[in-house]
Protein backbone atom coordinates (compact mmCIF):
# COMPACT_ATOMS: atom_id res chain seq x y z
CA UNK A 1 9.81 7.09 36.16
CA UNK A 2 11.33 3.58 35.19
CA UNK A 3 11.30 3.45 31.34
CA UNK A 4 12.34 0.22 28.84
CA UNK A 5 13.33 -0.08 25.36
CA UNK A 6 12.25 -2.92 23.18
CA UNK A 7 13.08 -3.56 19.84
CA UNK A 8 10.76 -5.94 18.05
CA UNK A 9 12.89 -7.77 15.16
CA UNK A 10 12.59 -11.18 12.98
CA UNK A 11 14.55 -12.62 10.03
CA UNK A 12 11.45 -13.40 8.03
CA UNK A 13 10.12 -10.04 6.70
CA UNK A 14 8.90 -10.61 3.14
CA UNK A 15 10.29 -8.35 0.95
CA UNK A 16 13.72 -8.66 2.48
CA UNK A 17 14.36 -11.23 4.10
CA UNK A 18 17.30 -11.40 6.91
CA UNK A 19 17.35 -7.67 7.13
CA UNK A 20 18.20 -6.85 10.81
CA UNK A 21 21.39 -9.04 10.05
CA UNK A 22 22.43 -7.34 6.99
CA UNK A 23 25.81 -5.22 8.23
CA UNK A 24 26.62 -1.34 7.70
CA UNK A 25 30.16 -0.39 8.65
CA UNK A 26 30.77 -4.32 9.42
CA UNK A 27 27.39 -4.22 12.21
CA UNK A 28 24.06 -5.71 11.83
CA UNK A 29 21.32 -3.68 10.99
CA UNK A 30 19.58 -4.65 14.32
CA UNK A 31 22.96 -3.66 16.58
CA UNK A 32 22.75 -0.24 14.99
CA UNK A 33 19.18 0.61 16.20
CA UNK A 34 20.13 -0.92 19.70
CA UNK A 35 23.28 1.62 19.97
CA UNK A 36 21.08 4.16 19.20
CA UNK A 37 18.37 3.30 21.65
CA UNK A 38 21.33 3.21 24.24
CA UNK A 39 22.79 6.35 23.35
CA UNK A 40 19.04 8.00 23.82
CA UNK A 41 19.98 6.71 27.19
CA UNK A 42 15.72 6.60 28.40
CA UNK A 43 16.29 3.52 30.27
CA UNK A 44 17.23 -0.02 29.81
CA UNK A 45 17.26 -1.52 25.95
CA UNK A 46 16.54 -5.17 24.57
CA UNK A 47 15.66 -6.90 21.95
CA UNK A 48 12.38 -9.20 21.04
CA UNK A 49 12.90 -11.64 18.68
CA UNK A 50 11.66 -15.20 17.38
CA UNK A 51 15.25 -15.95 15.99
CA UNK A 52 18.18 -17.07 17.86
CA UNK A 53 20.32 -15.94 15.14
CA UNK A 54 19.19 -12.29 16.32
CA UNK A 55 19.95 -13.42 19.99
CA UNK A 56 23.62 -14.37 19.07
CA UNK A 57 23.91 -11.47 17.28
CA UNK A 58 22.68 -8.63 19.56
CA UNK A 59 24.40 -10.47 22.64
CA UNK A 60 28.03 -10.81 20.30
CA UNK A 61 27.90 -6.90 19.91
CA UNK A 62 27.41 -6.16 23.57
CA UNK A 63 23.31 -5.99 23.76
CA UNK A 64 20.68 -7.39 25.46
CA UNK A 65 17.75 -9.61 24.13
CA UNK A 66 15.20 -12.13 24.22
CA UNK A 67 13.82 -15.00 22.90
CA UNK A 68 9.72 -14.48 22.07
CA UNK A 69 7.26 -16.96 20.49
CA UNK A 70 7.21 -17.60 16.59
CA UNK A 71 3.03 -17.00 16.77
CA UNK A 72 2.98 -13.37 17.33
CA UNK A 73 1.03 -11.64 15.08
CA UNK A 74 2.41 -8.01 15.30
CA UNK A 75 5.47 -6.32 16.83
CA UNK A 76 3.60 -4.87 19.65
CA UNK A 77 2.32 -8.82 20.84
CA UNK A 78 6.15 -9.73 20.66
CA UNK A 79 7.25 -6.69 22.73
CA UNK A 80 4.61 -7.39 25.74
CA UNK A 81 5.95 -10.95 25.50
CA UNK A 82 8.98 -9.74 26.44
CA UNK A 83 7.91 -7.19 28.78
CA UNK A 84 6.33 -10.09 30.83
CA UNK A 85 9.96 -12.54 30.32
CA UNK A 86 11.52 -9.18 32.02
CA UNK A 87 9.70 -9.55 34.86
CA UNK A 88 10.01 -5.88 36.56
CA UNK A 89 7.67 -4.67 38.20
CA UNK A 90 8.49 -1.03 38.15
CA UNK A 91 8.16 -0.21 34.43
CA UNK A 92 5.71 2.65 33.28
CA UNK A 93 6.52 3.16 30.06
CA UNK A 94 7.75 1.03 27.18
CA UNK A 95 8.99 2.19 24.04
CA UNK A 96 8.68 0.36 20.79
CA UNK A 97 11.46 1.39 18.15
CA UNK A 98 11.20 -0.28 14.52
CA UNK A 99 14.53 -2.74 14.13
CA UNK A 100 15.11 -1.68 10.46
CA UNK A 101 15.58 1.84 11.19
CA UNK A 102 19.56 2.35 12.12
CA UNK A 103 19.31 6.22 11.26
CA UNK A 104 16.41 6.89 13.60
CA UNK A 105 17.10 10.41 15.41
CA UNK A 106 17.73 9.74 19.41
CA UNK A 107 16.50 13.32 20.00
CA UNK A 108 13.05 12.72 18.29
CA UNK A 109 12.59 9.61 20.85
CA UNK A 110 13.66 11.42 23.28
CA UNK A 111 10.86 14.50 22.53
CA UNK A 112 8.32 11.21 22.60
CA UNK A 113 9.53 10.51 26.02
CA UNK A 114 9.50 13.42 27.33
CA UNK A 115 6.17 14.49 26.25
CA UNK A 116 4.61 11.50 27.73
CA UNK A 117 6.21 12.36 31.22
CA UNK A 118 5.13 15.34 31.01
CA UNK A 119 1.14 14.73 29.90
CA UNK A 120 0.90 11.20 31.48
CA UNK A 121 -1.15 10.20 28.15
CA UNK A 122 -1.62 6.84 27.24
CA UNK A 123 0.01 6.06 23.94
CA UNK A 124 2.45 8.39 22.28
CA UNK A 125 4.40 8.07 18.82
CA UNK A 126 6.06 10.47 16.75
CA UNK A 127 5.53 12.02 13.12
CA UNK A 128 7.28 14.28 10.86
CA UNK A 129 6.19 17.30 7.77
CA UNK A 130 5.82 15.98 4.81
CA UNK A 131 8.63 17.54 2.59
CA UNK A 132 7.83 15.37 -0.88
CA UNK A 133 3.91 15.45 -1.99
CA UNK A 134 5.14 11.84 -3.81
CA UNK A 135 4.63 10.99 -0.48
CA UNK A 136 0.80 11.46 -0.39
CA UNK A 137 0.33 8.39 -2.34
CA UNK A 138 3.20 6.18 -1.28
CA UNK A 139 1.43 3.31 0.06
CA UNK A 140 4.66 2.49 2.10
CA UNK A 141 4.44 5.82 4.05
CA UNK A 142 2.11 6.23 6.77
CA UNK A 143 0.41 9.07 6.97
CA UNK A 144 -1.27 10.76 10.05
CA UNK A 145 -3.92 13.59 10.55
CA UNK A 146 -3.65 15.57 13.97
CA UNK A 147 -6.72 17.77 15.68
CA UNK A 148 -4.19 19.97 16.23
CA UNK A 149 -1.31 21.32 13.98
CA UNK A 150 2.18 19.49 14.89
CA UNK A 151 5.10 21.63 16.45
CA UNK A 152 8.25 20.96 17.98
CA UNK A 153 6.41 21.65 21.60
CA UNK A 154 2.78 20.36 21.18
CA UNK A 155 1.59 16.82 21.60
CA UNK A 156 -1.76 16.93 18.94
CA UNK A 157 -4.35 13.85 19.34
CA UNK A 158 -4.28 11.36 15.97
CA UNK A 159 -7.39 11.71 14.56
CA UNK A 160 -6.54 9.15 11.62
CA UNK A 161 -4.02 6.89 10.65
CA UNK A 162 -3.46 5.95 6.27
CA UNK A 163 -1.17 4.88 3.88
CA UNK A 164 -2.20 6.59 0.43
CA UNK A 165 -3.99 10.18 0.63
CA UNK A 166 -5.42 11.53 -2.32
CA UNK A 167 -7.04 14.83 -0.54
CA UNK A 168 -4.53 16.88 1.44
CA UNK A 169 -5.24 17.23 4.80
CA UNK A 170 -4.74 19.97 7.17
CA UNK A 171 -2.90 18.52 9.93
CA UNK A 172 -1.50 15.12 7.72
CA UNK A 173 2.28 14.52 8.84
CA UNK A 174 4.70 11.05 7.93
CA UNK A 175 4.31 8.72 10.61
CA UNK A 176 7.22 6.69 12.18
CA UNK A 177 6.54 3.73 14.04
CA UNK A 178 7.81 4.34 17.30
CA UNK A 179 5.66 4.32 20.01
CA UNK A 180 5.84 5.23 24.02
CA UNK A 181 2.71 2.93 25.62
CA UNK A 182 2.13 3.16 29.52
CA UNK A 183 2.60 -0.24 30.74
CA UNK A 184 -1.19 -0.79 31.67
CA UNK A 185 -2.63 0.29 28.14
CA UNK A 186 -0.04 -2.11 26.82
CA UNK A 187 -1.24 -4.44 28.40
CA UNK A 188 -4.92 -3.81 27.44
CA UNK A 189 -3.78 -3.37 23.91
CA UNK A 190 -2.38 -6.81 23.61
CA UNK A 191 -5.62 -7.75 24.86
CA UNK A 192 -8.09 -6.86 22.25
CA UNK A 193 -8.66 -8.17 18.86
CA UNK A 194 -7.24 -6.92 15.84
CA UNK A 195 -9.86 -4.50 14.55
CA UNK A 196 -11.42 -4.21 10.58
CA UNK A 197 -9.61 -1.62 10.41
CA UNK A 198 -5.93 -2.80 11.10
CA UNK A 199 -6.41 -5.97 9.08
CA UNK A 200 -7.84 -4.07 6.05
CA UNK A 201 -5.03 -1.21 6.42
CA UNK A 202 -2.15 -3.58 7.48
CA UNK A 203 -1.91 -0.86 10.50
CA UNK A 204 -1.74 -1.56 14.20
CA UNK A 205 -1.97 1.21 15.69
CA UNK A 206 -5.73 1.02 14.33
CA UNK A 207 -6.81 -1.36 17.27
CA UNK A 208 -5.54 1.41 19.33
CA UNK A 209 -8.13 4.22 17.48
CA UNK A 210 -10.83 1.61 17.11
CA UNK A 211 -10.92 0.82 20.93
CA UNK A 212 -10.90 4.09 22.37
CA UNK A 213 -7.36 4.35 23.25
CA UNK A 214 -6.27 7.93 22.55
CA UNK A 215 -2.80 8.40 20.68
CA UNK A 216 -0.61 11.51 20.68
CA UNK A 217 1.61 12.83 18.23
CA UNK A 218 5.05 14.11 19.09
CA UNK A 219 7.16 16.17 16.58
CA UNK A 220 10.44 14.24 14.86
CA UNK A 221 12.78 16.64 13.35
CA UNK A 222 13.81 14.02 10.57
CA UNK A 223 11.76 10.84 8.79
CA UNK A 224 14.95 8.27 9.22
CA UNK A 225 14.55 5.84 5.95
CA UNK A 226 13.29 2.48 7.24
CA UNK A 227 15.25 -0.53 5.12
CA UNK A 228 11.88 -2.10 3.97
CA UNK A 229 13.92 -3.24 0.39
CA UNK A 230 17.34 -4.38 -1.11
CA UNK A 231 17.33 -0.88 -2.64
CA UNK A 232 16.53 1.30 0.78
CA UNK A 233 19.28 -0.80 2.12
CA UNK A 234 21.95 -0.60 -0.49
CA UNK A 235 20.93 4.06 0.30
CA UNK A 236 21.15 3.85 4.11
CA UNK A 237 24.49 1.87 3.67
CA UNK A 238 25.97 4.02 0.76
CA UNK A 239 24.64 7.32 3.36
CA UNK A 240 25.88 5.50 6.56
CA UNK A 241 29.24 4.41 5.54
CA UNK A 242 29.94 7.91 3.82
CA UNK A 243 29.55 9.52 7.42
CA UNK A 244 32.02 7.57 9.32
């Protein structure tokens, strides 16, 4: 089963802008995650991105990428944009890994993969326990709830998708945002409008729930910080640059 990985990444995020270039250990941000994605070693890696800055960048360090329009509205619009500049015919599955998380866990996306091989299911993504109940109510945390409890061999449906919860759920987990589509529900996912419900909860993966498109869950041992501010990345650098 032919299987790509494609990193969606820009320079202007708003509350940090020109994050994927920011360096750890002298290397961008956005060159960590693709060394990781390598190392998983699912299948072939690139990057999607409006910026040529990111192009030079990736391609400097070794990696692969491509140019995508300015006028995408989500990460998931820029990765089928590249999917199509690709051209291959062959591909199944595509994987979508975050570009601002260089301490992602190349095990967990490999449990993702693996699960979807195994259960030929449409959409997959990955989620981890909840450790900190602070967590409950960080609106920068997403939060799913499973029909099924979450373990390190099961693949529970997502019943619902939130970023603050007041009540605690049975079955509510951290959710990262990596996700394992088949190439045809991809495809149809692009296709659709963005739904109430992703607009109104700033969440993609809505459109997926609101159109009938099933998503699974697969179990992450860790919940990798994502560098979303100056401060996340001054504690991924500090914990990054102590290890090597």
């Amino acid at each position: 089963m032919k299987t790509l990985i494609i990193i969606p990444s820009r320079l202007s995020a708003t509350r940090l802008p020109g994050k994927p270039l920011l360096k750890i250990n002298g290397l961008s941000i956005i060159s960590h995650v693709y060394n990781k994605a390598v190392e998983a070693k699912i299948g072939e890696v690139f990057v999607a991105t409006e910026d040529q800055e990111i192009i030079n960048d990736v391609r400097h360090n070794g990696g692969q990428a491509i140019l995508t329009s300015n006028t995408h509205k989500t990460g998931t619009d820029r990765i089928f944009e590249a999917l199509q500049k690709i051209a291959k015919s062959d591909i199944e599955l595509v994987i979508n890994i975050q570009g601002d998380e260089p301490m992602i866990n190349i095990n967990d996306i490999r449990n993702l993969h693996n699960q979807m091989i195994r259960t030929k299911f449409d959409l997959g993504t990955l989620a981890s326990k909840i450790k900190d109940k602070n967590l409950y109510v960080n609106q920068n945390v997403v939060k799913v709830t499973t029909k099924e409890s979450l373990e390190t061999s099961t693949f529970p449906q997502a019943k619902n998708f939130m970023r603050r919860s007041t009540d605690l759920y049975e079955n509510i987990y951290h959710h990262l945002g990596v996700y394992c589509y088949r190439s045809e529900v991809l495809k149809r996912f692009v296709s659709l409008d963005q739904s109430k419900n992703e607009i109104n909860s700033k969440l993609e993966q809505m459109r997926a729930l609101d159109n009938n498109i099933e998503i699974n869950v697969a179990f992450a041992t860790s919940s990798p910080i994502g560098v979303d501010t100056e401060e996340d990345y001054m504690a991924i650098k500090k914990i990054m640059e102590y290890k090597s």
